[in-house]
Protein backbone atom coordinates (compact mmCIF):
# COMPACT_ATOMS: atom_id res chain seq x y z
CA UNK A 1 -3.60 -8.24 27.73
CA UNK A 2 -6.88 -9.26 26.87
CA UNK A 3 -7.31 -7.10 23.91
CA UNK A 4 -3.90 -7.89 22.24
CA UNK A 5 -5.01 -12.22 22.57
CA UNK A 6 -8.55 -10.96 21.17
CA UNK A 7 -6.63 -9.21 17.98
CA UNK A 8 -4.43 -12.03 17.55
CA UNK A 9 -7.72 -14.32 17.86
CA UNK A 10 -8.49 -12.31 14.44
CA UNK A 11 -6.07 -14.05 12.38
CA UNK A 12 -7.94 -17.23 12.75
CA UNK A 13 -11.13 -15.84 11.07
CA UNK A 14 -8.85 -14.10 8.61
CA UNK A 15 -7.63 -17.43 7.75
CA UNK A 16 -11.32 -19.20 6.88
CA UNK A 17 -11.35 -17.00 4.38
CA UNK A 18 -7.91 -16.78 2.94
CA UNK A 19 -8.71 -21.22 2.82
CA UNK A 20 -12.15 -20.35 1.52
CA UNK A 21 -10.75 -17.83 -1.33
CA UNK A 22 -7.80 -20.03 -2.32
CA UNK A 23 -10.56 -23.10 -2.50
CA UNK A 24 -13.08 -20.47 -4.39
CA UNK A 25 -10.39 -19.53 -7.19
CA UNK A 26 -9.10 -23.34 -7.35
CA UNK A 27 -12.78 -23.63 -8.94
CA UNK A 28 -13.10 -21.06 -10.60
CA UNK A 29 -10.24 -22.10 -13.08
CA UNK A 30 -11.34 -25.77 -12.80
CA UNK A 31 -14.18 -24.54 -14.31
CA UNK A 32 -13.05 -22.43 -16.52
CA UNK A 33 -10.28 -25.45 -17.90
CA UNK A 34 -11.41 -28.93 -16.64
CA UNK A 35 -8.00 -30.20 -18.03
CA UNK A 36 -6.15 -28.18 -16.32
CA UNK A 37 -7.50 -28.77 -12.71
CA UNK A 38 -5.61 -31.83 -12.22
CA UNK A 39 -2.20 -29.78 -12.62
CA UNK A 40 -3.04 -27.51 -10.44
CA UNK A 41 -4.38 -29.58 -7.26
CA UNK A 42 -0.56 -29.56 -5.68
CA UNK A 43 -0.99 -25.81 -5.83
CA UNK A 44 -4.15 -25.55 -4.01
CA UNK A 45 -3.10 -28.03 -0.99
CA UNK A 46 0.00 -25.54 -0.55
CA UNK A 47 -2.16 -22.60 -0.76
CA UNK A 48 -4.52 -24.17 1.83
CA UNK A 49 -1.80 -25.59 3.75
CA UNK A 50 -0.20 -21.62 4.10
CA UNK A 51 -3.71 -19.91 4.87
CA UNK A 52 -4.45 -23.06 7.59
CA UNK A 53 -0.30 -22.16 9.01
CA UNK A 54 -1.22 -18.63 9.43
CA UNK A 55 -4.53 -19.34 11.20
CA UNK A 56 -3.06 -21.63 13.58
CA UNK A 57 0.13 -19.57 14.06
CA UNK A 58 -2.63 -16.73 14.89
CA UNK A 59 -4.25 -19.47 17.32
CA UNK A 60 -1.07 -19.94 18.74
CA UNK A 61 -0.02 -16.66 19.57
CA UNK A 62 -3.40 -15.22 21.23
CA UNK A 63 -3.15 -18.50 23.64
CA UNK A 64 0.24 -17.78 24.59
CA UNK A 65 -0.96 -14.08 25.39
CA UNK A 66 -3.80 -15.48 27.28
CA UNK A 67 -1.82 -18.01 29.62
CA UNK A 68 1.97 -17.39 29.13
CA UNK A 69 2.60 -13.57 29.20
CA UNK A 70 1.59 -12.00 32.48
């Protein structure tokens, strides 16, 4: 029991970096095209905004295996 909530646990560190690599390549174009940046801010917060879901979802599950499944 303990090992499957500590390998869901996982996905939350997964997901800093999926938020830090989607945050990483949103400046790495800005950069690249300063004119473009503003165009593509919507597409960042939804890219953040999945990576964050996925994290949390992760969160959610290894709780429920910790309190809820016995």
């Amino acid at each position: 029991m303990y090992l499957g909530a500590g390998l869901a646990a996982i996905g939350c560190g997964i997901a800093s970096l999926g938020v830090g690599n989607v945050f990483a390549k949103y400046l790495e174009g800005a950069l690249r095209n300063p004119s473009a940046a503003d165009g593509q801010q919507g597409r960042l917060f939804i890219g953040f905004a999945g990576a964050e879901l996925l994290g949390l979802i992760a969160f959610v599950v290894a709780i429920l295996i910790l309190f809820v499944v016995r």
